[in-house]
PDB file of N, CA and C in Angstrom:
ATOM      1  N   UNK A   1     -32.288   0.966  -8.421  1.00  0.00           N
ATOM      2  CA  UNK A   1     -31.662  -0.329  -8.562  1.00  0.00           C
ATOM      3  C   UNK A   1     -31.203  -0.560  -9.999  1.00  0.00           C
ATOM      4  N   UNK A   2     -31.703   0.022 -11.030  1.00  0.00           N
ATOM      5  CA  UNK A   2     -31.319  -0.091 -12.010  1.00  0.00           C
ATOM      6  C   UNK A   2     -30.621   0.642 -12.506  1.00  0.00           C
ATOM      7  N   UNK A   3     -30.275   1.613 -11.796  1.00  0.00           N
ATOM      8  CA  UNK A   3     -28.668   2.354 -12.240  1.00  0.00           C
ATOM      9  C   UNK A   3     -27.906   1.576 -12.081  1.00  0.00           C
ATOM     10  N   UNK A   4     -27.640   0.945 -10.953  1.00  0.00           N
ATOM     11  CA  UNK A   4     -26.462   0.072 -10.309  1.00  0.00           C
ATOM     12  C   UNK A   4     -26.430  -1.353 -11.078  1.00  0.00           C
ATOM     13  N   UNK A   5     -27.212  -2.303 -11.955  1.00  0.00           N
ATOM     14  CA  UNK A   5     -27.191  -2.703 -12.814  1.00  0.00           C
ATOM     15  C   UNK A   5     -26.810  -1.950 -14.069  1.00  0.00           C
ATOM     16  N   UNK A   6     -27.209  -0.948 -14.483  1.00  0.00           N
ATOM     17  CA  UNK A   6     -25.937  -0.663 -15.719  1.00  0.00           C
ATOM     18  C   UNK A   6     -24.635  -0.104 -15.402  1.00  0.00           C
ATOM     19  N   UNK A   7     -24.541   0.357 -14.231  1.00  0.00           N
ATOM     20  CA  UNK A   7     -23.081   0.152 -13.866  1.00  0.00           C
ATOM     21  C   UNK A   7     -21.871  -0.482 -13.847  1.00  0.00           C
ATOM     22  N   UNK A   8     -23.274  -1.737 -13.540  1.00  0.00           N
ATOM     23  CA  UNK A   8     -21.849  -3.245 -12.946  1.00  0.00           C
ATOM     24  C   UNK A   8     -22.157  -3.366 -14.830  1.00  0.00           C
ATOM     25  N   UNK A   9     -22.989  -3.739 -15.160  1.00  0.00           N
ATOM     26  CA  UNK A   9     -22.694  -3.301 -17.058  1.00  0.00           C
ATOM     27  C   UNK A   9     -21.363  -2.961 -17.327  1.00  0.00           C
ATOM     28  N   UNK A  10     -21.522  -1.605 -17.401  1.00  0.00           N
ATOM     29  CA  UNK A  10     -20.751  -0.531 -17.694  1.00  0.00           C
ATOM     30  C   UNK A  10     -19.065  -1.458 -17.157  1.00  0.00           C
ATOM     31  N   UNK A  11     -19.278  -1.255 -16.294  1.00  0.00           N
ATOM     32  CA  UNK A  11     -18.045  -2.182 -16.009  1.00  0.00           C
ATOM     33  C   UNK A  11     -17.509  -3.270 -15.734  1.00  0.00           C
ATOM     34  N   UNK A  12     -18.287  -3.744 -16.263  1.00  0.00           N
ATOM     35  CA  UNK A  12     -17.776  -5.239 -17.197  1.00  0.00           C
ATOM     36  C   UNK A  12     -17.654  -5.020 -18.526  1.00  0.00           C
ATOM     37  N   UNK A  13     -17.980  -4.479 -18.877  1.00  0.00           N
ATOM     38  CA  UNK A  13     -17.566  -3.741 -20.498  1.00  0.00           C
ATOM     39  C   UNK A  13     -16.186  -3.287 -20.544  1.00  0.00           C
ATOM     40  N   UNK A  14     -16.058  -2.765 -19.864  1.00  0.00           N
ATOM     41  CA  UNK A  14     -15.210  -2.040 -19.685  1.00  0.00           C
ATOM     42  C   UNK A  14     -13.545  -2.636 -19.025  1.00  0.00           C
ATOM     43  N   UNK A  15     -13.756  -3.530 -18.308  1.00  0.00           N
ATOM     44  CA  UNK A  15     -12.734  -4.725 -17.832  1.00  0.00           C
ATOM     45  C   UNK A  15     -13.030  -5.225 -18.740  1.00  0.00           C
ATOM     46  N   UNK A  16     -13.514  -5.958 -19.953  1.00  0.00           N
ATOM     47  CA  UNK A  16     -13.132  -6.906 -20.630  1.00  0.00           C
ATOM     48  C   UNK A  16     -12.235  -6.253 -21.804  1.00  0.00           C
ATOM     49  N   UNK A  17     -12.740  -4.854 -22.046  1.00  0.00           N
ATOM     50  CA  UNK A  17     -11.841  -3.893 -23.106  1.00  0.00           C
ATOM     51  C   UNK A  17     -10.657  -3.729 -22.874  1.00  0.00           C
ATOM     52  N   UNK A  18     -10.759  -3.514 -21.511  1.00  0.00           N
ATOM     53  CA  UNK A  18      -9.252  -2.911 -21.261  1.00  0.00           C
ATOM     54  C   UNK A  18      -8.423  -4.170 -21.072  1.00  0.00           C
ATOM     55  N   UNK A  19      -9.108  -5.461 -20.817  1.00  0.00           N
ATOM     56  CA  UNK A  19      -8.285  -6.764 -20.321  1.00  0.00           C
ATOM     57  C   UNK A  19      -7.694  -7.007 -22.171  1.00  0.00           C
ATOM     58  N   UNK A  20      -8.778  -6.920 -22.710  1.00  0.00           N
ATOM     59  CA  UNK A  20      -8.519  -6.787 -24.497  1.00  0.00           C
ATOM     60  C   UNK A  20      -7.343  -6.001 -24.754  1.00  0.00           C
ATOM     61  N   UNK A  21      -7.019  -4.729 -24.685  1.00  0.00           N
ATOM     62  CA  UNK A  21      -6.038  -3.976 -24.847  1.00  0.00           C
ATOM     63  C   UNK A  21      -5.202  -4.265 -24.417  1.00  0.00           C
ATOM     64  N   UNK A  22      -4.829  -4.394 -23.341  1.00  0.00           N
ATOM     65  CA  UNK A  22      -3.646  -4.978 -22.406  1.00  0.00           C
ATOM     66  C   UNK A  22      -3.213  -6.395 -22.901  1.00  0.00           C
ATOM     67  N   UNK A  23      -4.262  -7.342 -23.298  1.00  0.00           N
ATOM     68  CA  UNK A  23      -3.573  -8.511 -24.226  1.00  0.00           C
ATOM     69  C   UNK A  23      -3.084  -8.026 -25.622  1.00  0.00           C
ATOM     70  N   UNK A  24      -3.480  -7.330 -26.358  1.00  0.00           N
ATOM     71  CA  UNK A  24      -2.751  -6.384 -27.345  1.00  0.00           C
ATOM     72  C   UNK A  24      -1.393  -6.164 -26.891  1.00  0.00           C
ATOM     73  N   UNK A  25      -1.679  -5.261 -26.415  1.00  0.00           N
ATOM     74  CA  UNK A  25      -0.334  -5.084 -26.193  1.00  0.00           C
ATOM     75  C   UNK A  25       0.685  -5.677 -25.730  1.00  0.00           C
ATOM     76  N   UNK A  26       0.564  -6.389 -24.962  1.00  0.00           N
ATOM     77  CA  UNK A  26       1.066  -7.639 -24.200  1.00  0.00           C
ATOM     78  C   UNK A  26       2.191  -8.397 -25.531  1.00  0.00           C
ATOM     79  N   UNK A  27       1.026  -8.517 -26.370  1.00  0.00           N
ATOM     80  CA  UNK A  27       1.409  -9.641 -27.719  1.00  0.00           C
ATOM     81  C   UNK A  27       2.154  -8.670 -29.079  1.00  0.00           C
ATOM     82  N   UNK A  28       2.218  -7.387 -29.047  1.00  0.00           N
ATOM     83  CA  UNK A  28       2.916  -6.668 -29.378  1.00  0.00           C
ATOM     84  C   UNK A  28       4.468  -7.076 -29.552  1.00  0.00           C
ATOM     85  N   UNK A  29       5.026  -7.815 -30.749  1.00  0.00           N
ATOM     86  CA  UNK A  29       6.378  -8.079 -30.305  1.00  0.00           C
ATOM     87  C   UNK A  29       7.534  -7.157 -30.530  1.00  0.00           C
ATOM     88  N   UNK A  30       8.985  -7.669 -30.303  1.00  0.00           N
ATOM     89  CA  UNK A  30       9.619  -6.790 -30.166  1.00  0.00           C
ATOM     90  C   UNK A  30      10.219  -6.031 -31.406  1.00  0.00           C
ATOM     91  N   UNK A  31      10.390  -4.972 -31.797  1.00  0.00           N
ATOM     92  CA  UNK A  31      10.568  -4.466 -32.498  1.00  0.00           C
ATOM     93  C   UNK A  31       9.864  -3.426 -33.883  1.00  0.00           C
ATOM     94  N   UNK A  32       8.578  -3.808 -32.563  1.00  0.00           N
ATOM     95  CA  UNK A  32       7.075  -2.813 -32.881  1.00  0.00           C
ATOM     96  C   UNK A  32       7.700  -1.425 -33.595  1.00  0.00           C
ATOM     97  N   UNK A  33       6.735  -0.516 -33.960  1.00  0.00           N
ATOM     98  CA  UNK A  33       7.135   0.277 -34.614  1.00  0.00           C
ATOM     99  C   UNK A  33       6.460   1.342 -33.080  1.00  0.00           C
ATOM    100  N   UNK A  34       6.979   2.534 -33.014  1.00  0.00           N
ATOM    101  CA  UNK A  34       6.705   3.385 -31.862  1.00  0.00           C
ATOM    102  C   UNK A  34       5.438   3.725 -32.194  1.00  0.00           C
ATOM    103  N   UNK A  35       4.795   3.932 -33.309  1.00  0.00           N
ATOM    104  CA  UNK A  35       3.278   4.141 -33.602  1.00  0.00           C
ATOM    105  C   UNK A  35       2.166   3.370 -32.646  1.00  0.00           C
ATOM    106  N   UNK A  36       2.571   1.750 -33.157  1.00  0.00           N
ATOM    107  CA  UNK A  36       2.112   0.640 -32.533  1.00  0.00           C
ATOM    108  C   UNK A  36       1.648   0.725 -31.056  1.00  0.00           C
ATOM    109  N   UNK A  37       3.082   0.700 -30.466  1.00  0.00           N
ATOM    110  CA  UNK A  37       3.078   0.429 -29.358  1.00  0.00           C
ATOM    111  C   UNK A  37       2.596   1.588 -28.441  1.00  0.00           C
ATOM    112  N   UNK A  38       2.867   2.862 -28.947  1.00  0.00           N
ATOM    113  CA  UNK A  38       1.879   4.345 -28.538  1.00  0.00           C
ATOM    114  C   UNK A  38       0.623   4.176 -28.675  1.00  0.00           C
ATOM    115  N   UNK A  39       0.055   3.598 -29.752  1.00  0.00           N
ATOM    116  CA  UNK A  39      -1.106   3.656 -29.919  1.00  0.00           C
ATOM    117  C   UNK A  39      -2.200   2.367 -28.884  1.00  0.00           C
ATOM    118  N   UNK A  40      -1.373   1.244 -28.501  1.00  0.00           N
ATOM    119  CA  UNK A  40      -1.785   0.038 -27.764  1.00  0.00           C
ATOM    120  C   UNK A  40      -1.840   0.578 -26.319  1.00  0.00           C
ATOM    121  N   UNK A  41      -0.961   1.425 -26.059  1.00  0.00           N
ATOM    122  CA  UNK A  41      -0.525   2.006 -24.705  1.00  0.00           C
ATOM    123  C   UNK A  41      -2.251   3.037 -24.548  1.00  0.00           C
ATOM    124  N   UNK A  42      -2.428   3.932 -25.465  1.00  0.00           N
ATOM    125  CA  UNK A  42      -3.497   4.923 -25.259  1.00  0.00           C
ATOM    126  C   UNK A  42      -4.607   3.778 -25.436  1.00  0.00           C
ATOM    127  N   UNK A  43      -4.847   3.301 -26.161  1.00  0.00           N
ATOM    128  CA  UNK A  43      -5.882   2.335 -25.775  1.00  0.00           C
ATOM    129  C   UNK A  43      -6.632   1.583 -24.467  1.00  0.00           C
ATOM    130  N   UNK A  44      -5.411   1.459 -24.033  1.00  0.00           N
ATOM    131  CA  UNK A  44      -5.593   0.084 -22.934  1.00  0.00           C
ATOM    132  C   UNK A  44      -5.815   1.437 -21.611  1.00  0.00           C
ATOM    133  N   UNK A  45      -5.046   2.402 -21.792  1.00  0.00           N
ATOM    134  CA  UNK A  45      -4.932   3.283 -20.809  1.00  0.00           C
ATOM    135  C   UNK A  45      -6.233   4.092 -21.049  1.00  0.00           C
ATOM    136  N   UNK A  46      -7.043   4.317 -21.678  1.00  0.00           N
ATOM    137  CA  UNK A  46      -8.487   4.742 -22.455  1.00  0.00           C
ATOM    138  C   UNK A  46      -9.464   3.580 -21.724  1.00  0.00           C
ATOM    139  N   UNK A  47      -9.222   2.299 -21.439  1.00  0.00           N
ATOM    140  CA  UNK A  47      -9.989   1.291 -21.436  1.00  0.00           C
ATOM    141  C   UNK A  47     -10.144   1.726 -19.397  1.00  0.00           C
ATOM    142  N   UNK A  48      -8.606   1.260 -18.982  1.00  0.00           N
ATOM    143  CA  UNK A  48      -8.293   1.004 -17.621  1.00  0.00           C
ATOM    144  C   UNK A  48      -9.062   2.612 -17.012  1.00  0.00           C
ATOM    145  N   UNK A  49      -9.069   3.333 -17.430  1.00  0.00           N
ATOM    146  CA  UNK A  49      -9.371   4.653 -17.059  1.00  0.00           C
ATOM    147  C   UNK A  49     -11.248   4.981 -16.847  1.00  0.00           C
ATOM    148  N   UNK A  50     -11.812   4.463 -17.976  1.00  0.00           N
ATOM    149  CA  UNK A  50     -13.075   4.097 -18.396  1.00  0.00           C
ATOM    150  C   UNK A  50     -13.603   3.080 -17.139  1.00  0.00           C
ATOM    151  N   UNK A  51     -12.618   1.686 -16.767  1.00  0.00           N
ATOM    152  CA  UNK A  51     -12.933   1.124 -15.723  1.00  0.00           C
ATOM    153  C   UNK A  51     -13.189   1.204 -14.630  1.00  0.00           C
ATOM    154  N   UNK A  52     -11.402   2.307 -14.483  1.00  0.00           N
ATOM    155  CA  UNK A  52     -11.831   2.844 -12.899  1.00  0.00           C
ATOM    156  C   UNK A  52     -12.799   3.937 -12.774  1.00  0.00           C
ATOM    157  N   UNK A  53     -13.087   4.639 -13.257  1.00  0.00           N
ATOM    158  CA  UNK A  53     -14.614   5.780 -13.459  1.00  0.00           C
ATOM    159  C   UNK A  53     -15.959   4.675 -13.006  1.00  0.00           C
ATOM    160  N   UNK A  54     -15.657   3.728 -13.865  1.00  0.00           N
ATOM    161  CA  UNK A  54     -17.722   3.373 -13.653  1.00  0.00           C
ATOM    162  C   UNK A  54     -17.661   2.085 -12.220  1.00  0.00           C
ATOM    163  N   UNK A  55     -16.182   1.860 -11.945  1.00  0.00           N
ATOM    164  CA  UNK A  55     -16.046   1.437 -10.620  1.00  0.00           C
ATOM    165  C   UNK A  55     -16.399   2.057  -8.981  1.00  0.00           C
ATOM    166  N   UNK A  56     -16.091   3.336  -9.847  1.00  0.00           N
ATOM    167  CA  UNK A  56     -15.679   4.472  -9.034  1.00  0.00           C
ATOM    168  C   UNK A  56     -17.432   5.226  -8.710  1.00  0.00           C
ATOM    169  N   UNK A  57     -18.156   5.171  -9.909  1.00  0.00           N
ATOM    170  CA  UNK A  57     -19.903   5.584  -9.652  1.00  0.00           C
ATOM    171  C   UNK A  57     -20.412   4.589  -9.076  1.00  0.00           C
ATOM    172  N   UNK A  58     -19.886   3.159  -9.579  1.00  0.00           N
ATOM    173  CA  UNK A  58     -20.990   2.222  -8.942  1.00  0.00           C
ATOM    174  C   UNK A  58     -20.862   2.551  -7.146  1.00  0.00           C
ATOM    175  N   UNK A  59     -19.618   2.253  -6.818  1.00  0.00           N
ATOM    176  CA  UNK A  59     -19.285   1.865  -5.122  1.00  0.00           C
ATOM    177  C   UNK A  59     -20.197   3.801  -5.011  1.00  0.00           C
ATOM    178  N   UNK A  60     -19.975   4.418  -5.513  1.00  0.00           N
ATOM    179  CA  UNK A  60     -20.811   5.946  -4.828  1.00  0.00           C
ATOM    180  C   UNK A  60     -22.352   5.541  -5.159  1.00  0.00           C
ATOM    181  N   UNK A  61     -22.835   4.916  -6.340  1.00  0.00           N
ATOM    182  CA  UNK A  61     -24.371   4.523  -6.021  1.00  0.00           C
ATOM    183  C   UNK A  61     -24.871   3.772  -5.266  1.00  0.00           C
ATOM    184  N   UNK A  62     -23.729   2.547  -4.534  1.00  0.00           N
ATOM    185  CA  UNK A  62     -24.239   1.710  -3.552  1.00  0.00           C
ATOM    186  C   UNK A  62     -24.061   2.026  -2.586  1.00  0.00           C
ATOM    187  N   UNK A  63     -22.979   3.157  -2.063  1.00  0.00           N
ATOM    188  CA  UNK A  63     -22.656   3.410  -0.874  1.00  0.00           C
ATOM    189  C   UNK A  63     -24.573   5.036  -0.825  1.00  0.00           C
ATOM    190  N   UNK A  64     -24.954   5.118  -1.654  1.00  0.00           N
ATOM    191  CA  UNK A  64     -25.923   6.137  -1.447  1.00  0.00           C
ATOM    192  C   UNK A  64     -27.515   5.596  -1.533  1.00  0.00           C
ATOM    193  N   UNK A  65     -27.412   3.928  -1.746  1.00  0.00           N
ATOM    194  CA  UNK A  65     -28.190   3.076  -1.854  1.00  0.00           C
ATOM    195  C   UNK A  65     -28.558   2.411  -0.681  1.00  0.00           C
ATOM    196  N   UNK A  66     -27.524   2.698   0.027  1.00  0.00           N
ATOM    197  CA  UNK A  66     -27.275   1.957   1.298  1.00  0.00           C
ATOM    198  C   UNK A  66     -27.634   3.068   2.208  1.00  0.00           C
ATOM    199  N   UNK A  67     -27.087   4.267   1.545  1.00  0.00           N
ATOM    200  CA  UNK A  67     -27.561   5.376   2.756  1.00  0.00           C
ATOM    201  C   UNK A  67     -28.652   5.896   3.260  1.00  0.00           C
ATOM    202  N   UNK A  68     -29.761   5.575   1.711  1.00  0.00           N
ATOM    203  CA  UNK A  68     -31.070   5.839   1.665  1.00  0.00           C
ATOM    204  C   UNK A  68     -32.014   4.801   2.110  1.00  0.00           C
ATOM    205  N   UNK A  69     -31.536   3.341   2.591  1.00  0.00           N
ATOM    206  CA  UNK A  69     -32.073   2.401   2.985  1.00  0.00           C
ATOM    207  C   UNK A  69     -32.087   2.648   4.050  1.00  0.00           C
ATOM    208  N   UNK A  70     -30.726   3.427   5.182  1.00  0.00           N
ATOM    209  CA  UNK A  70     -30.479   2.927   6.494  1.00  0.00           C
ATOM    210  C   UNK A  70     -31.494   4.247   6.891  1.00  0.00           C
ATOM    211  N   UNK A  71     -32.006   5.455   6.233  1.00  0.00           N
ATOM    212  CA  UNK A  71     -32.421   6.613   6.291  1.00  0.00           C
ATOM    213  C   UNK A  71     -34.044   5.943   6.548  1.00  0.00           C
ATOM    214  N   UNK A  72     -34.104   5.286   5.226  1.00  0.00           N
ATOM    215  CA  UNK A  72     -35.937   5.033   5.533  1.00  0.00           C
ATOM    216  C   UNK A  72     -36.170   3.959   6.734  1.00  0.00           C
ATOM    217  N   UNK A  73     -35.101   3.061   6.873  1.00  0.00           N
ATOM    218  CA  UNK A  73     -35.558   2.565   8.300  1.00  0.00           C
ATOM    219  C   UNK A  73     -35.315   3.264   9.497  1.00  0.00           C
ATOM    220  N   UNK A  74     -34.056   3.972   9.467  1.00  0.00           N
ATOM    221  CA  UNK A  74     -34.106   5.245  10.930  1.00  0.00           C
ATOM    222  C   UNK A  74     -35.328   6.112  11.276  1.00  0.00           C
ATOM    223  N   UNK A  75     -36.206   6.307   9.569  1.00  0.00           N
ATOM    224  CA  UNK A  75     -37.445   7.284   9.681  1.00  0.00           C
ATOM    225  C   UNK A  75     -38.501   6.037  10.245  1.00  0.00           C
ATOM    226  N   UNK A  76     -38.149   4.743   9.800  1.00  0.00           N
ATOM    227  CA  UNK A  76     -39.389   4.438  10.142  1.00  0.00           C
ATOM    228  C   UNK A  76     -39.909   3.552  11.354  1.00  0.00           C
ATOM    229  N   UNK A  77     -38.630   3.109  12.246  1.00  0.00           N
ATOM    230  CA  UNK A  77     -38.245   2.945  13.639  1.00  0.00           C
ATOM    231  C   UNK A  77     -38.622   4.701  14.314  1.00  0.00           C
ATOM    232  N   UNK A  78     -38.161   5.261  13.924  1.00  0.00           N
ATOM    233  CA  UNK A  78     -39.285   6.834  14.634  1.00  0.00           C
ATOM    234  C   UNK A  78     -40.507   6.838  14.867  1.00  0.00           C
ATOM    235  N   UNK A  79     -41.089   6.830  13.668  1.00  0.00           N
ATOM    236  CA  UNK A  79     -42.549   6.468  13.060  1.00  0.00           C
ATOM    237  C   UNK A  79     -43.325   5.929  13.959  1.00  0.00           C
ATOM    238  N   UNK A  80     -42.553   3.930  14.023  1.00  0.00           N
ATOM    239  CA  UNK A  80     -43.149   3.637  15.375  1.00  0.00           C
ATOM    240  C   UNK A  80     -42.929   3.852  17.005  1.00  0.00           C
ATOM    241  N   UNK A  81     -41.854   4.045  17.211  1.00  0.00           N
ATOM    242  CA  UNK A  81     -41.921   4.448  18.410  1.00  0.00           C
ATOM    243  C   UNK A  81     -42.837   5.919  18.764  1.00  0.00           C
ATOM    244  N   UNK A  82     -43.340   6.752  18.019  1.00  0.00           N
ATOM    245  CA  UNK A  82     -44.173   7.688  18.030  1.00  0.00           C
ATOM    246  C   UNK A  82     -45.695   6.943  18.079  1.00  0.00           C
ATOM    247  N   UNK A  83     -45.945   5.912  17.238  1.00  0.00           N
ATOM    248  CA  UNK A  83     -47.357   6.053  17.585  1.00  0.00           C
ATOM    249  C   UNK A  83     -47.103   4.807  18.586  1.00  0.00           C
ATOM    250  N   UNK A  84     -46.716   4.035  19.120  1.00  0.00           N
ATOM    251  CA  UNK A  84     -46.568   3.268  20.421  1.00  0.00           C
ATOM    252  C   UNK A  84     -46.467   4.245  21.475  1.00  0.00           C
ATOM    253  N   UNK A  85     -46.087   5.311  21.655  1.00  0.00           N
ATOM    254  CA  UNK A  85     -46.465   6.478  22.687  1.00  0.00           C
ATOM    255  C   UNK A  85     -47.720   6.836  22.591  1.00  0.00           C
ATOM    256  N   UNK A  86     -48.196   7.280  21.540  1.00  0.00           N
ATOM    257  CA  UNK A  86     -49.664   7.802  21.214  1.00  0.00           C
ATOM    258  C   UNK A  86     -50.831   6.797  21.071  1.00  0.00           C
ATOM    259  N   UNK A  87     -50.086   5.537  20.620  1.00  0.00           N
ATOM    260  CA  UNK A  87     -51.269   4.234  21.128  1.00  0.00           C
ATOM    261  C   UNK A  87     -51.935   4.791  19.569  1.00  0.00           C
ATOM    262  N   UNK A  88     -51.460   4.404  18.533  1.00  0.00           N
ATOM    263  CA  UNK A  88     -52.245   4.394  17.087  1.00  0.00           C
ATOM    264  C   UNK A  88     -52.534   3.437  17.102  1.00  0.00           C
TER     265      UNK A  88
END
């Protein structure tokens, strides 16, 4: 459970950077120098990239969070229907 808390972390960090960059650049006016505006571009695209990655682990840690939940109750609906046969 506490992976998936520094995840959603991780990416919220990470959306607020890249929301940061993208207002950079955004406010970049016209007649920027090509340095500038190259360099605002790799940024924000550094940020958005970073986002979709720890978006991209979280939904695979919850979707394997979820898998290991539905696993220990499938084992443990077995469990009992085994000793309700055997009368434990």
């Amino acid at each position: 459970m506490t992976e998936i808390k520094e995840l959603e972390k991780r990416l919220a960090e990470c959306t607020k950077k890249a929301e940061k960059a993208c207002a950079y650049r955004a406010s970049l006016p016209i007649g920027s120098s090509r340095a500038r505006v190259t360099t605002a571009n790799a940024r924000w695209a550094t940020w958005a990239e970073a986002r979709d990655k720890a978006e991209a682990k979280l939904e695979e840690a919850k979707k394997a969070l979820k898998s290991e939940k539905k696993f220990s109750d499938t084992a443990a609906r077995a469990i009992d229907r085994f000793a309700k046969r055997f009368e434990f």
